[in-house]
Protein backbone atom coordinates (compact mmCIF):
# COMPACT_ATOMS: atom_id res chain seq x y z
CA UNK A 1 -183.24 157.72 121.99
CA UNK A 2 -179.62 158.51 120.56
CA UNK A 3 -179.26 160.71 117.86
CA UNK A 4 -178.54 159.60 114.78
CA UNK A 5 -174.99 159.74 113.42
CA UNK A 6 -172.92 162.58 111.22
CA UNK A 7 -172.73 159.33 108.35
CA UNK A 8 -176.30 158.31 108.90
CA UNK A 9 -177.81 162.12 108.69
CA UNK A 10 -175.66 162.42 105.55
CA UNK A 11 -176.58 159.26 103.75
CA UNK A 12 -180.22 159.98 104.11
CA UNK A 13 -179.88 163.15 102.15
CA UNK A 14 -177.40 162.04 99.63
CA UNK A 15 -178.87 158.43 99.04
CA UNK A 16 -182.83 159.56 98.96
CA UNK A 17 -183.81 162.22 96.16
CA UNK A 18 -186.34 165.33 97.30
CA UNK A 19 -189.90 164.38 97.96
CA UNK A 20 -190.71 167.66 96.69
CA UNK A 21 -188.11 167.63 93.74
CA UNK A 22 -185.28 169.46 93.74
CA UNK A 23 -181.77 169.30 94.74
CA UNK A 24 -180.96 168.46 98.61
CA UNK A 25 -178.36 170.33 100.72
CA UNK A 26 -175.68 168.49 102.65
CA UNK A 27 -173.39 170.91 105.28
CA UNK A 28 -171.10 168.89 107.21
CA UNK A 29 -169.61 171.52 109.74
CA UNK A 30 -165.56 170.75 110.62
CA UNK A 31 -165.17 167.80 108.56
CA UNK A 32 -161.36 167.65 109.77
CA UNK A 33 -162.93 166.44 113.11
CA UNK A 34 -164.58 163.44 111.95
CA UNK A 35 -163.35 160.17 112.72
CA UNK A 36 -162.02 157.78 110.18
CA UNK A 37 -164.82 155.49 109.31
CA UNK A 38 -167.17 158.49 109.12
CA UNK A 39 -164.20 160.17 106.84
CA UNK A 40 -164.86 156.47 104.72
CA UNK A 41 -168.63 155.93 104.65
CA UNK A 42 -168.80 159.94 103.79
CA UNK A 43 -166.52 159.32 101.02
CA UNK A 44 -168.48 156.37 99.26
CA UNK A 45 -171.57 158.28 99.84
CA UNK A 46 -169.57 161.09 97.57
CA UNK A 47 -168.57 158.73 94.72
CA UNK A 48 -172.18 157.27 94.52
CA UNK A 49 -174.08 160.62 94.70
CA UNK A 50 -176.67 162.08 92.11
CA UNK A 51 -174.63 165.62 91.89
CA UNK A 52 -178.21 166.56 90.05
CA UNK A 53 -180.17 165.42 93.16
CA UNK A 54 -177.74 166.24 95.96
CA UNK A 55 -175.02 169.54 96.98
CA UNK A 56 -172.40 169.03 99.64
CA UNK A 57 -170.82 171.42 101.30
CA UNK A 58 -167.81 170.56 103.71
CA UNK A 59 -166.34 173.03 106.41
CA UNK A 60 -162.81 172.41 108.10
CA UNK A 61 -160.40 174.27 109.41
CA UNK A 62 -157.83 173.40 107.78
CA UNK A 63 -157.39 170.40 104.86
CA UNK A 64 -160.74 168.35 104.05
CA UNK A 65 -159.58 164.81 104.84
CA UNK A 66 -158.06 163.21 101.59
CA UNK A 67 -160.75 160.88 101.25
CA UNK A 68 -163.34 163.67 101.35
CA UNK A 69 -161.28 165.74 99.10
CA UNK A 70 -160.86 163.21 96.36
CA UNK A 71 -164.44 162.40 96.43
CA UNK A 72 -165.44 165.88 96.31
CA UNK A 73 -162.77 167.54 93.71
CA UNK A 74 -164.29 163.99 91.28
CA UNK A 75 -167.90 164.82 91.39
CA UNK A 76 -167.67 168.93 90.88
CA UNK A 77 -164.57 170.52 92.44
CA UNK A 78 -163.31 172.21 95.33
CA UNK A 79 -163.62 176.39 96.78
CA UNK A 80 -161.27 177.24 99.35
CA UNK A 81 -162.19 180.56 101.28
CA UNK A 82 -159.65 181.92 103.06
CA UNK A 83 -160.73 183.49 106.78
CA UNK A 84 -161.43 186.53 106.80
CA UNK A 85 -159.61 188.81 109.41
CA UNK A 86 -159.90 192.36 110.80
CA UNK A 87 -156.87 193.38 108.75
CA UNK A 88 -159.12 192.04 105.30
CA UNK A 89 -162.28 194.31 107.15
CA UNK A 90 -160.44 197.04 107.37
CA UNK A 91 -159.31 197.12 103.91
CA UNK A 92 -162.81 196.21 102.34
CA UNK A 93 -163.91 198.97 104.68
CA UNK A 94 -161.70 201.38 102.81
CA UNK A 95 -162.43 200.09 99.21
CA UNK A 96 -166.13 199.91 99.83
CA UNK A 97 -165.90 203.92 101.37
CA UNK A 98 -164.08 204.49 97.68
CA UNK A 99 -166.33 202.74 96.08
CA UNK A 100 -169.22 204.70 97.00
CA UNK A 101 -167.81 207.89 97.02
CA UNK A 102 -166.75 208.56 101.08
CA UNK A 103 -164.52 210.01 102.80
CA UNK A 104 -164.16 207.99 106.14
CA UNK A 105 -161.72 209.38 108.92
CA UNK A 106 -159.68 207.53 111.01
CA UNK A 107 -161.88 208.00 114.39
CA UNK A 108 -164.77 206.32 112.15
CA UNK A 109 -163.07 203.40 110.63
CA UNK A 110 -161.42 202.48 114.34
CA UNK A 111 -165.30 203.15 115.45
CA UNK A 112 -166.87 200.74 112.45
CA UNK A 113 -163.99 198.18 113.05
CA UNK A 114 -164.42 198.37 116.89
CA UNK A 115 -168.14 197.26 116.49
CA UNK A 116 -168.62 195.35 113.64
CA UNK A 117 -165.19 193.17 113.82
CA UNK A 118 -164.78 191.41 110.23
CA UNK A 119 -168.46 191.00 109.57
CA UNK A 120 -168.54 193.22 106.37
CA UNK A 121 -171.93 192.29 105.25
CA UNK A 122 -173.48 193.80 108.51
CA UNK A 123 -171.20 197.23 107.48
CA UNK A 124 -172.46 197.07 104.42
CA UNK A 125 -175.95 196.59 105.41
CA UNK A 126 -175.42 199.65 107.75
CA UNK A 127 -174.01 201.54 104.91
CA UNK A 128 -177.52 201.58 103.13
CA UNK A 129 -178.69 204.27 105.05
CA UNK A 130 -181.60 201.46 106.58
CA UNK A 131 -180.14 201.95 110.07
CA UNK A 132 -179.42 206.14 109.71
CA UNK A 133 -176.02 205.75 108.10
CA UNK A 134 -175.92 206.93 104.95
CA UNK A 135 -173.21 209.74 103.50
């Protein structure tokens, strides 16, 4: 049995309120890879949607397609997030080690950097002292 499609899986949520009340989730993962009629059925689904029944969230590298974008910045707006980069990790490293009062050498921060990459919430979660970190 095929599985149902991207346009399908997303009208079911935004068309069809909670059973259990509520507000129902939408994620459509890199929406610049969708193909045009799923770009226009998403887009009507947008316009028509109960914003108090239904949240959408749309991922793309990139631009949203215009359609998508339209329909989205009408019914509640539009967050960009820029990526996030080894560069940005290092410097939240050093603002975060600031923040909480360390001093962090250079041998550490290449260390912390080395095996965490850009993924500052698992620092920071290391950082608690949870994992034997701590100052």
């Amino acid at each position: 049995m095929p599985s149902p499609s991207r346009p399908a899986l997303a009208r079911g949520a935004l068309q069809s309120g909670s059973l259990f009340g509520g507000v129902t989730g939408v994620l459509v993962v890199d929406a610049n890879n969708l193909l045009k009629a799923e770009i226009d059925t998403i887009a009507e689904l947008l316009a028509n949607a109960d914003p108090s029944q239904a949240v959408e969230v749309f991922t793309a590298f990139g631009s949203l397609p215009a359609p998508i974008r339209g329909a989205a910045k009408a019914s509640g707006g539009i967050s960009s997030v820029k990526a996030f980069n080894e560069r940005d990790a290092a410097s939240w490293l050093a603002d975060e080690a600031k923040r909480r009062g360390l001093r962090v050498d250079q041998a550490a921060r290449s260390q912390l950097l080395n095996h965490f990459g850009s993924n500052t919430g698992s620092m920071a979660w290391a950082g608690t002292g949870s994992t034997g970190c701590g100052r």
